[in-house]
Protein backbone atom coordinates (compact mmCIF):
# COMPACT_ATOMS: atom_id res chain seq x y z
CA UNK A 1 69.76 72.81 103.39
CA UNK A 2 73.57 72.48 104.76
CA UNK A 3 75.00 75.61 106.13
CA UNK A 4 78.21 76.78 106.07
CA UNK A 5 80.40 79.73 107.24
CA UNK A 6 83.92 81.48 106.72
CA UNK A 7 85.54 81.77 109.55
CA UNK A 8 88.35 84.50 110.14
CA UNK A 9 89.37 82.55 113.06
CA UNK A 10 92.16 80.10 112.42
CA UNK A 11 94.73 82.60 113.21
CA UNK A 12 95.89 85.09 115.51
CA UNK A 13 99.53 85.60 115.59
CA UNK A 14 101.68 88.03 118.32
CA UNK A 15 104.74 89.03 118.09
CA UNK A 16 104.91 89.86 121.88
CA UNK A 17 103.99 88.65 125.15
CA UNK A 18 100.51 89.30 125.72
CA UNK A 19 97.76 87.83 127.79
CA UNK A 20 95.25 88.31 125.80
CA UNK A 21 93.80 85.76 123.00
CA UNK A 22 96.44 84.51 120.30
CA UNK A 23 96.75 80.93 118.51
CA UNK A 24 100.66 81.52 117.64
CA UNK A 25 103.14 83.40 118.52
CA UNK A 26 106.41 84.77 116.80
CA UNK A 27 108.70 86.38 119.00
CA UNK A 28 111.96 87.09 118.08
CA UNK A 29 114.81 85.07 120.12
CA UNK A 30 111.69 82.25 120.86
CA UNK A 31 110.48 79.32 118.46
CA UNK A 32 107.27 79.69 116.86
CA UNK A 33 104.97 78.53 119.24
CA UNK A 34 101.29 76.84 119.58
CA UNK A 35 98.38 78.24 121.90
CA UNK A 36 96.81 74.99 123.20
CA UNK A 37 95.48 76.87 126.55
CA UNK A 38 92.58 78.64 127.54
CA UNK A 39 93.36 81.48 125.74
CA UNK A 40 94.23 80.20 122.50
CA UNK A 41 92.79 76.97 120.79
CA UNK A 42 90.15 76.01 123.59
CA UNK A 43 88.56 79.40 122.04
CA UNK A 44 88.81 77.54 118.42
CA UNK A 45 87.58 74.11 119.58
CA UNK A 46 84.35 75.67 121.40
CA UNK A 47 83.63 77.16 118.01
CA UNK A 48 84.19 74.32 116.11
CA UNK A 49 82.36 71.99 118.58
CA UNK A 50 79.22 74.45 118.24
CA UNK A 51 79.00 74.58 114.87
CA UNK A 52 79.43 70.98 115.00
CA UNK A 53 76.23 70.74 117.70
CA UNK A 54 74.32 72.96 115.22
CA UNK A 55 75.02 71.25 111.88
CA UNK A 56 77.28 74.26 110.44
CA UNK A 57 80.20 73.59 108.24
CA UNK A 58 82.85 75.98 109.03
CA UNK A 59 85.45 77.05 105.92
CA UNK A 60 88.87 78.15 108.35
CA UNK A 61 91.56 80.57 106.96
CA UNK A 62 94.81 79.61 108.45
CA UNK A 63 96.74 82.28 106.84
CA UNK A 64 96.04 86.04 106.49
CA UNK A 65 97.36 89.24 105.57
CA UNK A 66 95.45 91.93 107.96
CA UNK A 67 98.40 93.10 110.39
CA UNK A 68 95.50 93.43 113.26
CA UNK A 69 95.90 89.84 113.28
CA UNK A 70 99.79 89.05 113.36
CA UNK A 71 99.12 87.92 109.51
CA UNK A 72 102.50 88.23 106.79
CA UNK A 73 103.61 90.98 109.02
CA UNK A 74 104.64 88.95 111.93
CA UNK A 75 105.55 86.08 109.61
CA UNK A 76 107.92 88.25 107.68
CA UNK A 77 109.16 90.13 110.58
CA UNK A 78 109.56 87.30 112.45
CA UNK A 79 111.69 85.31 109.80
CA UNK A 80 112.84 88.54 107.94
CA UNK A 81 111.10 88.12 104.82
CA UNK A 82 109.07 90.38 102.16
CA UNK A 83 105.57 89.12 101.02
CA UNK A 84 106.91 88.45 97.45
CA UNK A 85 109.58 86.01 98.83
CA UNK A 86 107.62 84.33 101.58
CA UNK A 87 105.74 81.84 99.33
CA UNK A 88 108.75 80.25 98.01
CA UNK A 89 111.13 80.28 100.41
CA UNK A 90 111.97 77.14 102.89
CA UNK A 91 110.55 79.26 105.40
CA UNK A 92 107.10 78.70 104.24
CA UNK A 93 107.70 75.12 104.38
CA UNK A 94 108.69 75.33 108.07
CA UNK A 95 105.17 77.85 108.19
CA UNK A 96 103.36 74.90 106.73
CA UNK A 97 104.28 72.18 109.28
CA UNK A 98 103.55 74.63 111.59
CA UNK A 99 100.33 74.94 110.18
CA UNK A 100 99.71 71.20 109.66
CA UNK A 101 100.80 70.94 113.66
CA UNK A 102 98.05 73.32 114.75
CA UNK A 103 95.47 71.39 112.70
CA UNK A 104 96.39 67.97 113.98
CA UNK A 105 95.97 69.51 117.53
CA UNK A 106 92.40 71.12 116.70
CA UNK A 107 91.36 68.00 114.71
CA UNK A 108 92.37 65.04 117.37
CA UNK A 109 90.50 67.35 120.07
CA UNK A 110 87.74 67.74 118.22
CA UNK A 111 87.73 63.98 116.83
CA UNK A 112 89.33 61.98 119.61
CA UNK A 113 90.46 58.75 118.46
């Protein structure tokens, strides 16, 4: 029997300096940037690797709406959008390379080549 599990995990966006955990940050006067360290996608790649070890398939949302978690409000306040307008908008193209930029990082750690 294959198991699986949804992962609310692919994300964790601040809008401010912080030391705590975070995957991406949007801070205004900064570029959008990628948490590769310690404190950021290490913290994703342990998961994934386990789940790997233990023969779990993981389903990971890179997007989200919950504000405790950066979500469309630091997107939109970050690029100074409304929810309505964010989906089709170049902005969300620049989101998705963003995106695809954080999964190329988790996948070639995970699958080095």
């Amino acid at each position: 029997m294959e198991k699986s599990n949804y992962l609310y995990a692919g994300f964790n966006d601040v809008s401010s300096k912080t030391s705590g955990v975070w995957f991406q940050s949007f801070i205004i006067g900064q570029e959008p940037q990628i948490n590769t360290g310690a404190n950021g996608l290490q913290r994703l790649d342990y998961v994934v690797k386990s789940a790997e070890t233990n023969g779990i398939k993981l389903i990971i949302n890179f997007v989200n709406n919950w504000a405790d978690y950066g979500g469309m409000q630091a997107y939109n306040f970050y690029y100074g959008t409304i929810k309505p307008t964010w989906y089709t908008g170049m902005l969300f193209m620049k989101y998705i390379i963003l995106s695809r930029k954080i999964f190329e990082v988790i996948y070639s750690q995970v699958n080095p080549s």
